[in-house]
Protein backbone atom coordinates (compact mmCIF):
# COMPACT_ATOMS: atom_id res chain seq x y z
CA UNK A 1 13.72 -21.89 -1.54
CA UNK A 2 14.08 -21.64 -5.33
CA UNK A 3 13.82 -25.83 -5.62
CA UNK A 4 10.42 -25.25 -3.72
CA UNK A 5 9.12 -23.04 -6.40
CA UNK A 6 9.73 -25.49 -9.35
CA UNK A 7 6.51 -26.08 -10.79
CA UNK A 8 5.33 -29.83 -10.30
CA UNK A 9 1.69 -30.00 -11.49
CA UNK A 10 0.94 -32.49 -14.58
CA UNK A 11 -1.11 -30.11 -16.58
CA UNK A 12 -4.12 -31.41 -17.96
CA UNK A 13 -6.59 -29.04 -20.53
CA UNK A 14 -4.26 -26.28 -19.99
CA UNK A 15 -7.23 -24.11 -18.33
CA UNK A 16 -9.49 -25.07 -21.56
CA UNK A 17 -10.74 -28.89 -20.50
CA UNK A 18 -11.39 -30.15 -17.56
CA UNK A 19 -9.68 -29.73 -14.21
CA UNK A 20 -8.83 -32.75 -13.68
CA UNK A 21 -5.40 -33.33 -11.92
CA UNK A 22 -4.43 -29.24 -12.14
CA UNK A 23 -2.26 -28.13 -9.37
CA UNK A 24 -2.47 -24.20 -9.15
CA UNK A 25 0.67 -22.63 -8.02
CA UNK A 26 0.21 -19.24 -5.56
CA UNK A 27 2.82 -17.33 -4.48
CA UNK A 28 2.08 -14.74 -2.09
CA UNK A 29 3.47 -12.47 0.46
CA UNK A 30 3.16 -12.35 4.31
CA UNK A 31 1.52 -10.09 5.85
CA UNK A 32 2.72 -11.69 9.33
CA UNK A 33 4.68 -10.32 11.38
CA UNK A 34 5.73 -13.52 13.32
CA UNK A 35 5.19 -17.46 12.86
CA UNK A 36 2.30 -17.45 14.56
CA UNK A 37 0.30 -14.99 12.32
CA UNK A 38 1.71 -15.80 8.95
CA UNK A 39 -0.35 -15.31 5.83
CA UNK A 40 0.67 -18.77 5.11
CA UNK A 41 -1.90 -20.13 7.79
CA UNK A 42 -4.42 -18.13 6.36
CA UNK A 43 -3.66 -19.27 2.42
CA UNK A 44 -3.44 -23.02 4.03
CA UNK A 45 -6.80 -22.98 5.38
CA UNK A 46 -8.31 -21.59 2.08
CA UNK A 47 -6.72 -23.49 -0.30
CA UNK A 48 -7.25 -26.72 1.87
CA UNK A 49 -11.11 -25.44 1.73
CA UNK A 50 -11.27 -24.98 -1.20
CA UNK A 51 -9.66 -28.37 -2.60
CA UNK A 52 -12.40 -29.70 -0.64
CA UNK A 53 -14.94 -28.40 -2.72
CA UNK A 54 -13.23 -28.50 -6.01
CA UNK A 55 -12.50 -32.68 -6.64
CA UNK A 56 -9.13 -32.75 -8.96
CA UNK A 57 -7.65 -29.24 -8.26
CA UNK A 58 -4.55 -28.78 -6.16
CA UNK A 59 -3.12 -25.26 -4.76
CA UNK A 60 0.57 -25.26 -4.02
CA UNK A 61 1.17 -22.30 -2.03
CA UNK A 62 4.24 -20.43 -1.22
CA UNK A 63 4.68 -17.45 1.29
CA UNK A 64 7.33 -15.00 0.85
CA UNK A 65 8.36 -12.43 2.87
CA UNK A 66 7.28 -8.74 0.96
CA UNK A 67 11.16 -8.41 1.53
CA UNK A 68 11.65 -11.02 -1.44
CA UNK A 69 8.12 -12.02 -3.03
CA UNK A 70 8.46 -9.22 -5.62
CA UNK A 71 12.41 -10.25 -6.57
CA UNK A 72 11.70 -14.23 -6.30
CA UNK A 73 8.91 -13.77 -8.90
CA UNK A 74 10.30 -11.90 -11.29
CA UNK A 75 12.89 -14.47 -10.98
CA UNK A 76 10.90 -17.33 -11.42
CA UNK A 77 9.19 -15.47 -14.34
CA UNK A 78 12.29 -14.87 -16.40
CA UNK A 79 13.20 -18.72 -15.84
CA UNK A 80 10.26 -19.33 -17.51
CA UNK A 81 8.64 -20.87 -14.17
CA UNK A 82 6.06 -18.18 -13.77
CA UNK A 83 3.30 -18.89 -11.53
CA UNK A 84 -0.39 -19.01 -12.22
CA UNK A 85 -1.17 -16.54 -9.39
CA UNK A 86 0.89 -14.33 -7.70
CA UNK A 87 -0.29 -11.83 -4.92
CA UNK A 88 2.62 -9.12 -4.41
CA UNK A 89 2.90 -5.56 -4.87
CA UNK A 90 3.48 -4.40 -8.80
CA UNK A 91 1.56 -5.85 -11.45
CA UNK A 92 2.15 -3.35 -14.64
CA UNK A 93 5.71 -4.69 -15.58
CA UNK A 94 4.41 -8.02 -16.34
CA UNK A 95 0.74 -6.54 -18.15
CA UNK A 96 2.67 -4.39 -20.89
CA UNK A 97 5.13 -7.79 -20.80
CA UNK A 98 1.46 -9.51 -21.81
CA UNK A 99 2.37 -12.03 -19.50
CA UNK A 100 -0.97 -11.66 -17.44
CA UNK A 101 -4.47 -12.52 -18.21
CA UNK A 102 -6.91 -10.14 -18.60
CA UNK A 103 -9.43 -9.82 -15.49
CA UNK A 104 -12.44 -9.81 -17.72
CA UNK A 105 -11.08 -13.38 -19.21
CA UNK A 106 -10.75 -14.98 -15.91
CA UNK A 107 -13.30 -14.30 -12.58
CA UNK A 108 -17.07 -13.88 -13.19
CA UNK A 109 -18.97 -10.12 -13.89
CA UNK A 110 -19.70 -10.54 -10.43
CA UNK A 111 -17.02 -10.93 -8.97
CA UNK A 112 -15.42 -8.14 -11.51
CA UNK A 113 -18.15 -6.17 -10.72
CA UNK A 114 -17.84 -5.52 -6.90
CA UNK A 115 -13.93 -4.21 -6.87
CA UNK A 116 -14.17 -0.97 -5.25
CA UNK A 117 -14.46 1.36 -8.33
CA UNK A 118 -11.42 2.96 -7.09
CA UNK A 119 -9.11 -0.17 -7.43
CA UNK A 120 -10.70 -1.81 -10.14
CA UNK A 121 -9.26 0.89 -12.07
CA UNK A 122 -5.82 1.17 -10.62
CA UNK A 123 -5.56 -2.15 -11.92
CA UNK A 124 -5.85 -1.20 -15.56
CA UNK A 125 -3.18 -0.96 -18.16
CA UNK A 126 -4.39 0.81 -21.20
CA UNK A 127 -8.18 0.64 -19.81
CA UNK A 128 -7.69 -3.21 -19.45
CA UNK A 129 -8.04 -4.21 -16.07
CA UNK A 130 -4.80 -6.62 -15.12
CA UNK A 131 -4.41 -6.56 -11.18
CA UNK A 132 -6.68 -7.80 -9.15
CA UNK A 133 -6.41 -5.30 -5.68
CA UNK A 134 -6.24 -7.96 -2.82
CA UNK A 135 -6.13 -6.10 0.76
CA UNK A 136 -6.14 -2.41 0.53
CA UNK A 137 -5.39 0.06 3.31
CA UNK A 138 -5.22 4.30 3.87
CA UNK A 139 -3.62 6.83 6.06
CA UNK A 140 -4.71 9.33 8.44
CA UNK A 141 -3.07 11.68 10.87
CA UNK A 142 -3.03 9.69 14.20
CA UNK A 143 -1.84 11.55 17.82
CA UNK A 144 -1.32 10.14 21.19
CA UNK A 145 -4.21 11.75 23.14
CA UNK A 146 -2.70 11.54 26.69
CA UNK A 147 0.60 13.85 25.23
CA UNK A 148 -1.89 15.93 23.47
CA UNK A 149 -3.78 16.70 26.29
CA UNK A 150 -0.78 17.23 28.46
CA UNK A 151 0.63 19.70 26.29
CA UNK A 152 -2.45 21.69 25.65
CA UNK A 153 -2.89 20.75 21.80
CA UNK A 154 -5.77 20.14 19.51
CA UNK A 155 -5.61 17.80 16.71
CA UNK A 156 -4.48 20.07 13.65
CA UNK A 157 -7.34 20.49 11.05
CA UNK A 158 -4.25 22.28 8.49
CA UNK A 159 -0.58 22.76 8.80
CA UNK A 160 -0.97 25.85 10.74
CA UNK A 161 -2.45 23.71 13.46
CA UNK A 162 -0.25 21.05 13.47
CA UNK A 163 2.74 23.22 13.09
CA UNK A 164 1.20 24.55 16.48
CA UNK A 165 0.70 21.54 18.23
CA UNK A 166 4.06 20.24 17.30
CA UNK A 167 5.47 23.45 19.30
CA UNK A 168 3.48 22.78 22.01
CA UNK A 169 4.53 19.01 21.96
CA UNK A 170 8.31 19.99 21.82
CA UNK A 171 7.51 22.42 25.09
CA UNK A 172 6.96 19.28 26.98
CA UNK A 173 10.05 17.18 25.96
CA UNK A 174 8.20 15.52 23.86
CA UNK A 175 10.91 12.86 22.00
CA UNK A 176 9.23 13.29 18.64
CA UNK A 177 6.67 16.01 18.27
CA UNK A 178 5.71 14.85 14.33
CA UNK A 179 7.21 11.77 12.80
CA UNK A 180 8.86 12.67 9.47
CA UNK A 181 9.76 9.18 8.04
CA UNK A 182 11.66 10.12 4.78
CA UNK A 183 14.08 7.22 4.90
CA UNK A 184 14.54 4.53 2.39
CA UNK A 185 11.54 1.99 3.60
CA UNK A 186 8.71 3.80 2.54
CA UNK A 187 9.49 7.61 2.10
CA UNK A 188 7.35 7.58 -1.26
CA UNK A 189 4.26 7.06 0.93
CA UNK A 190 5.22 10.08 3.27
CA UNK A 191 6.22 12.20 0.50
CA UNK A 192 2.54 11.78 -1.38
CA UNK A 193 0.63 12.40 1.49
CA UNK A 194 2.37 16.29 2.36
CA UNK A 195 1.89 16.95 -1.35
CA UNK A 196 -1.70 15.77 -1.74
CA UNK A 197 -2.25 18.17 1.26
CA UNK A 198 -0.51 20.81 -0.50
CA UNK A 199 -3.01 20.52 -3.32
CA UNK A 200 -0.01 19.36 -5.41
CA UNK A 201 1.26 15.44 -6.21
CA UNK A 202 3.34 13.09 -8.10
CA UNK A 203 0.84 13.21 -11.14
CA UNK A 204 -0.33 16.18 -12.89
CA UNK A 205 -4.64 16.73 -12.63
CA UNK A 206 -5.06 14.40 -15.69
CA UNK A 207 -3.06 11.70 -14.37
CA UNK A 208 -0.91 11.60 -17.65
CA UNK A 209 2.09 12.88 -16.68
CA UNK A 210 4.34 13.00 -13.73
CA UNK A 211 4.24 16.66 -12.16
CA UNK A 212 7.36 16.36 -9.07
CA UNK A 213 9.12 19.41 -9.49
CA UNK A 214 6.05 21.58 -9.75
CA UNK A 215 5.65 24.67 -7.56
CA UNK A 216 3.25 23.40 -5.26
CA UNK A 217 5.46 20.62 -4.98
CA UNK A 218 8.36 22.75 -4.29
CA UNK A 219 6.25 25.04 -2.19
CA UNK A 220 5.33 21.39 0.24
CA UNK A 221 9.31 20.52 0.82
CA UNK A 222 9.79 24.11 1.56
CA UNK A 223 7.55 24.65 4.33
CA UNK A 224 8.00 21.44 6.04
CA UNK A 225 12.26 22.07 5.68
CA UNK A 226 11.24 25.19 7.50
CA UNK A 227 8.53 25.34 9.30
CA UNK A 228 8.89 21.56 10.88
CA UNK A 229 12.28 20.08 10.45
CA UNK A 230 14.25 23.40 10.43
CA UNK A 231 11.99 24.33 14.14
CA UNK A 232 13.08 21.15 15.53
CA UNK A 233 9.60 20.09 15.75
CA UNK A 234 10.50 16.50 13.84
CA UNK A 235 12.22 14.47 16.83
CA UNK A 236 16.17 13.76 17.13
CA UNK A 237 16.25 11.25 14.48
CA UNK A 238 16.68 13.17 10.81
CA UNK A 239 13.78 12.73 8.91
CA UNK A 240 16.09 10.81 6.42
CA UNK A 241 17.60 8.59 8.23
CA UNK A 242 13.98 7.90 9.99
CA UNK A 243 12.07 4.63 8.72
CA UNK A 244 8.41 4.24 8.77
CA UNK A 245 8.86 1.14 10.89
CA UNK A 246 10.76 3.33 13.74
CA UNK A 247 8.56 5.75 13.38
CA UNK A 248 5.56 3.20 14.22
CA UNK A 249 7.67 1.77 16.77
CA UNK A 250 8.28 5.04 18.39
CA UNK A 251 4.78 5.99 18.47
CA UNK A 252 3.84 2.37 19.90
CA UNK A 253 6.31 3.28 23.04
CA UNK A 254 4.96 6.36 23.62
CA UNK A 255 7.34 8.88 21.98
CA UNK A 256 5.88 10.17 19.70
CA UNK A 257 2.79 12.80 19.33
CA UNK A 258 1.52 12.87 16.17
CA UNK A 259 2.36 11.14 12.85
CA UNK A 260 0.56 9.50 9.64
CA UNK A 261 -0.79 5.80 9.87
CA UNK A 262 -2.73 3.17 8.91
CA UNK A 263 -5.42 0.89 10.65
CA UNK A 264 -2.83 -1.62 11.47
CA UNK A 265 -0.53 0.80 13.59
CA UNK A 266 -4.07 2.27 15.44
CA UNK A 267 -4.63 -1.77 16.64
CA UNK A 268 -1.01 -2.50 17.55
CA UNK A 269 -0.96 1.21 19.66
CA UNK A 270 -3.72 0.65 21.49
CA UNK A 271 -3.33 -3.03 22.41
CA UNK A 272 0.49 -1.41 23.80
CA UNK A 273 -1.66 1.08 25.47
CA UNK A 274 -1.41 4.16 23.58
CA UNK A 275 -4.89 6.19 23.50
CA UNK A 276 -5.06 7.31 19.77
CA UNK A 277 -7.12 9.78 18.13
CA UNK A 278 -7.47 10.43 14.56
CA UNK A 279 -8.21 12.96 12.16
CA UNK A 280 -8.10 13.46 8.40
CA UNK A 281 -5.14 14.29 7.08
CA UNK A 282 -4.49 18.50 7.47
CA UNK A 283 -3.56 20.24 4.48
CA UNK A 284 -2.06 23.81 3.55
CA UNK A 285 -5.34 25.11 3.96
CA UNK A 286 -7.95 22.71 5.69
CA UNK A 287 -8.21 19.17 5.36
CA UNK A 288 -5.78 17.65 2.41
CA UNK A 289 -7.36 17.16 -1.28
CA UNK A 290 -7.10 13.54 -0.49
CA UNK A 291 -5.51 10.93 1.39
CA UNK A 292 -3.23 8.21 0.03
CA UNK A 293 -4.55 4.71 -0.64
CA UNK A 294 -2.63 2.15 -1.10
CA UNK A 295 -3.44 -1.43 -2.22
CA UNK A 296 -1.60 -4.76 -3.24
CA UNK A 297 -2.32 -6.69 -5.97
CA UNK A 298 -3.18 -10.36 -7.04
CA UNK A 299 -2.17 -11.20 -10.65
CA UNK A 300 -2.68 -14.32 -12.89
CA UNK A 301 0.07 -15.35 -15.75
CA UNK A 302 -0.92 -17.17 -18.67
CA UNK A 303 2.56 -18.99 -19.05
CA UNK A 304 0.77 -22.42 -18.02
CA UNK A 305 -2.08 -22.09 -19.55
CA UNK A 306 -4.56 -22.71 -16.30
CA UNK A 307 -7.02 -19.95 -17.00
CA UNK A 308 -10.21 -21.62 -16.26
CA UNK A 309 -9.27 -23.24 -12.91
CA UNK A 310 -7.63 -19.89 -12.43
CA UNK A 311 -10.64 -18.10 -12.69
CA UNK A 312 -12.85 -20.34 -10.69
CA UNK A 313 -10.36 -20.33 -7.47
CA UNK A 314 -10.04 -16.48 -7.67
CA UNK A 315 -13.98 -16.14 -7.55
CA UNK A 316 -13.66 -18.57 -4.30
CA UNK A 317 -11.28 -16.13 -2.88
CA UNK A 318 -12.98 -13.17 -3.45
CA UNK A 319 -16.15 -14.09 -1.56
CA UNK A 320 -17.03 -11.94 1.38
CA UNK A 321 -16.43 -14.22 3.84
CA UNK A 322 -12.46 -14.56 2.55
CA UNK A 323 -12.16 -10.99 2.18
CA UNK A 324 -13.55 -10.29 5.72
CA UNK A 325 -11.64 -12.78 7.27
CA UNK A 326 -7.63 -11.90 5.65
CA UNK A 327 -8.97 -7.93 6.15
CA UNK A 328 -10.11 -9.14 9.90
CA UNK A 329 -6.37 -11.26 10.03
CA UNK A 330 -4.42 -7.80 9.53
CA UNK A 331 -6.31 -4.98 9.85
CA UNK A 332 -6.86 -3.95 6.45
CA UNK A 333 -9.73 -2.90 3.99
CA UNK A 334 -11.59 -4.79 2.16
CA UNK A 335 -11.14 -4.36 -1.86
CA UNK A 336 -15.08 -5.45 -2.59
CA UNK A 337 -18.02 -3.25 -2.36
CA UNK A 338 -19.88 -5.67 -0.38
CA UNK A 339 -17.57 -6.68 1.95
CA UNK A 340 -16.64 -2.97 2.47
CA UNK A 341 -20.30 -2.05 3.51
CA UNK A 342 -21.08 -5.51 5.52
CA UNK A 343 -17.63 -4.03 7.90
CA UNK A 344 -18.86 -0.67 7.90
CA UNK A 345 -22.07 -2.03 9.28
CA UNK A 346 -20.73 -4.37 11.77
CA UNK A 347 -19.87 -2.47 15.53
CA UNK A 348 -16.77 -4.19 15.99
CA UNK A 349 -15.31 -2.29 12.81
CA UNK A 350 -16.39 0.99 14.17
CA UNK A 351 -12.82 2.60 14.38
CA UNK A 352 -12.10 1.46 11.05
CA UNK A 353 -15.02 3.24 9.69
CA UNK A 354 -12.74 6.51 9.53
CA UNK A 355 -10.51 4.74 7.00
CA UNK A 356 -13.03 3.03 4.79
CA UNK A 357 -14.68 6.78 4.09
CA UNK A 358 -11.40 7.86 3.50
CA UNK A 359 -10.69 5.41 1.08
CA UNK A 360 -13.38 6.23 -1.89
CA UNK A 361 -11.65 9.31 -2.07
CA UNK A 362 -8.09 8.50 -1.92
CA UNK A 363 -5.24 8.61 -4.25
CA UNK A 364 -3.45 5.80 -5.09
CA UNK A 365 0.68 5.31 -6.43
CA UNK A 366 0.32 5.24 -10.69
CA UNK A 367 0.65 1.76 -10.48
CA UNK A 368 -0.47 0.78 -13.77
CA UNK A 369 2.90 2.81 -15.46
CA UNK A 370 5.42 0.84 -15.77
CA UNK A 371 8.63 3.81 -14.84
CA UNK A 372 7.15 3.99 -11.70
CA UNK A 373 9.20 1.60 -9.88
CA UNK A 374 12.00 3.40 -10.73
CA UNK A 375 10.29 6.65 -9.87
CA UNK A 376 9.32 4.97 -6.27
CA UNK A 377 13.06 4.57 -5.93
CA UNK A 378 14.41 7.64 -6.69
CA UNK A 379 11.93 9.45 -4.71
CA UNK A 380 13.16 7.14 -1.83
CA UNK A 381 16.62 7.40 -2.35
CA UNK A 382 16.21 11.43 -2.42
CA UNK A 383 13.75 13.12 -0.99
CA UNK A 384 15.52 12.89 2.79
CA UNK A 385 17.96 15.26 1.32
CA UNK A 386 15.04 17.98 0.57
CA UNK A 387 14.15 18.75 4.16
CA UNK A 388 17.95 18.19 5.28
CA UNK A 389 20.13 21.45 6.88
CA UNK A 390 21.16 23.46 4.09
CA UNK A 391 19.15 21.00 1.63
CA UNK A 392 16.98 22.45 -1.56
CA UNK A 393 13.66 21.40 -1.76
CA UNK A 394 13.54 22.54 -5.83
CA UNK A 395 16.98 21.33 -6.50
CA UNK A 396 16.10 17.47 -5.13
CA UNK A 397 12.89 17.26 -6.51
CA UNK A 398 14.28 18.43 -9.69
CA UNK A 399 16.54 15.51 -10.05
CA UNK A 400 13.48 13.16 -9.14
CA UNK A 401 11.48 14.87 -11.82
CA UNK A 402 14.59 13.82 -14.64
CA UNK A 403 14.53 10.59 -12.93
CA UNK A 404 10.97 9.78 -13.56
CA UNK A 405 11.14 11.91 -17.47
CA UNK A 406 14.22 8.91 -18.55
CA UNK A 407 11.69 6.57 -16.37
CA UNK A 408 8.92 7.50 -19.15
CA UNK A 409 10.87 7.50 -21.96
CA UNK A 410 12.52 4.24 -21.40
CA UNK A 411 9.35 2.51 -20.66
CA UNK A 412 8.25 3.52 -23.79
């Protein structure tokens, strides 16, 4: 794999001349989930497309599995092999590395321009905009309609409610009433979304500092220790030992009442023949402050100089028609303003409209500080232990809240 990712272009200009005889190299990750819909069909076709187009430019792709596209590029940056693009998941280690060219000094205003205001300024490091967002996605509370309706439930508008309709769930041997996924895979995602709806979060109202262990915080772990996991409302696998992956697959079989997705899940359910409904996501008191959105990130190094054919390939990409068709591919939002309104006015989006409202409004990960990786992973590695028998909601996220204070201070 690693003799794959050598860099072999003969560089010519170095992004300053002409284009002649550049070879761009992309690494990216799948999206697939099998051979047959791998992201490296759809990065194929455009780079083959656009090589048509573009006489004397070459784009070497290679697709990576989000299991190892984040490690295999910070490998290949510290052998000094770095890419010219690379779409993956964390782009603020490399900005503060100044490793990365600036967005302004690559794509056209246009193309700049029409980022979802939203993303375009997750992407910024020190109000310099660094990450590109490439494929964006949020989360509402989905439930299985037919177990709903068998049970007697309504879709919860606040905790209360689904508290309720849990109980009512459980009444009819239903395997998992709510789907708690706090194990390792992607607990941080779970974890934001109860304390955005307990008006709390992981950042304090300013967004400068990281707020973990504060009471409404505390006050979040505690009622769902209580009120969900300690009623047995939460299904027989412990919330952390429960993966978002067998949560998804649980609710795809049928097991599961209610839970918190994304657009991909609603497609694969319903094509398995699972009638879901959606809602925003409840909070403490009504609907939560905000959802989480999520987005992943295209990023351009400067190591080999290609910043001009760099630029003009990313403005290919970010046309609608690319956007629409990799959002189409796997279910996700768009990241543009105009593709974002041409799906919201097309009828086959219509149950995806939900999402995209959602989205303006939604709250993403601090990706543009650098401690939160390690943040990410201590909240991952802990937070199970919060909502455990005889755990203590203030003590864990107390030790998350040092974790991400030495996260801070070491990055400086």
């Amino acid at each position: 794999m690693l003799a794959a990712l050598t860099i072999t272009a003969t560089l010519s200009g170095c992004g300053t001349g002409g284009s002649e005889g550049v070879t761009l190299k992309l690494v990216a990750a799948d999206y697939g989930s099998t051979d047959a819909n791998t992201s490296k069909k759809y990065w194929d076709g455009l780079a083959r497309a656009y090589e048509q187009k573009t006489p004397g430019v070459k784009i070497d792709v290679t697709v990576l599995s989000w299991k190892d596209v984040d490690r295999e590029v910070a490998a290949m940056v510290e052998r000094g092999e770095a890419p010219d693009l690379a779409q993956i998941g964390a782009y603020a280690d490399y900005a503060r590395a100044d490793k990365l060219y600036p967005v302004d000094n690559l794509v056209s205003v246009p193309t700049q321009a029409n980022f979802l205001p939203l993303l375009r300024q997750a992407g910024e490091v020190e109000r310099v905009q660094y990450g590109l967002p490439f494929g964006a996605s949020t989360r509402m509370l989905f439930f299985n309609e037919d177990l709903l309706g068998k049970a007697g439930a309504e879709p919860p508008a606040d905790w209360d409610g689904l508290r309720e309709a849990a109980a009512k769930l459980k009444a009819k041997d239903v395997k998992y009433p709510f789907a708690l996924p706090l194990g390792s895979e992607e607990s941080q995602a779970e974890t934001m979304m109860w304390l955005l709806g307990g008006g709390g979060g992981y950042r304090d109202a300013t967004g400068t500092a990281y707020q973990i262990d504060s009471p409404a915080n505390v006050e979040t772990m505690t009622w769902l220790k209580e009120e969900l996991v300690g009623a047995g409302l939460t299904g027989p696998v412990a919330p952390g030992e429960l993966d978002r992956q067998q949560a998804f697959d649980a609710f795809v079989r049928g097991e599961v009442g209610m839970l918190n997705g994304h657009p991909t899940l609603m497609d694969t359910a319903r094509k398995a023949g699972v009638k879901v409904g959606t809602v925003p996501l409840p909070g403490i008191d009504g609907k939560a402050k905000a959802t989480l959105g999520v987005a992943d990130w295209m990023m351009a190094f400067k190591e080999n100089g290609h910043r001009k054919e760099i630029g003009a390939f990313l403005d290919f990409v970010y046309n609608d028609k690319n956007v629409l068709e990799f959002s189409d591919r796997y279910d996700l939002l768009p990241v543009t303003v105009s593709a974002s309104d041409a799906m919201e006015a097309d009828t086959e989006h219509a149950a995806l409209r939900p999402f995209l409202e959602e989205l303006a409004g939604s709250e993403l990960y601090p990706v543009g500080e650098t401690s939160w990786a390690r943040v990410s992973e201590s909240v991952k590695k802990n937070i199970g232990r919060a909502v455990a028998p005889g755990g203590n909601p203030r003590a864990v996220l107390e030790d998350i809240a040092r974790d991400a204070r030495a996260a801070e201070s070491s990055a400086g």
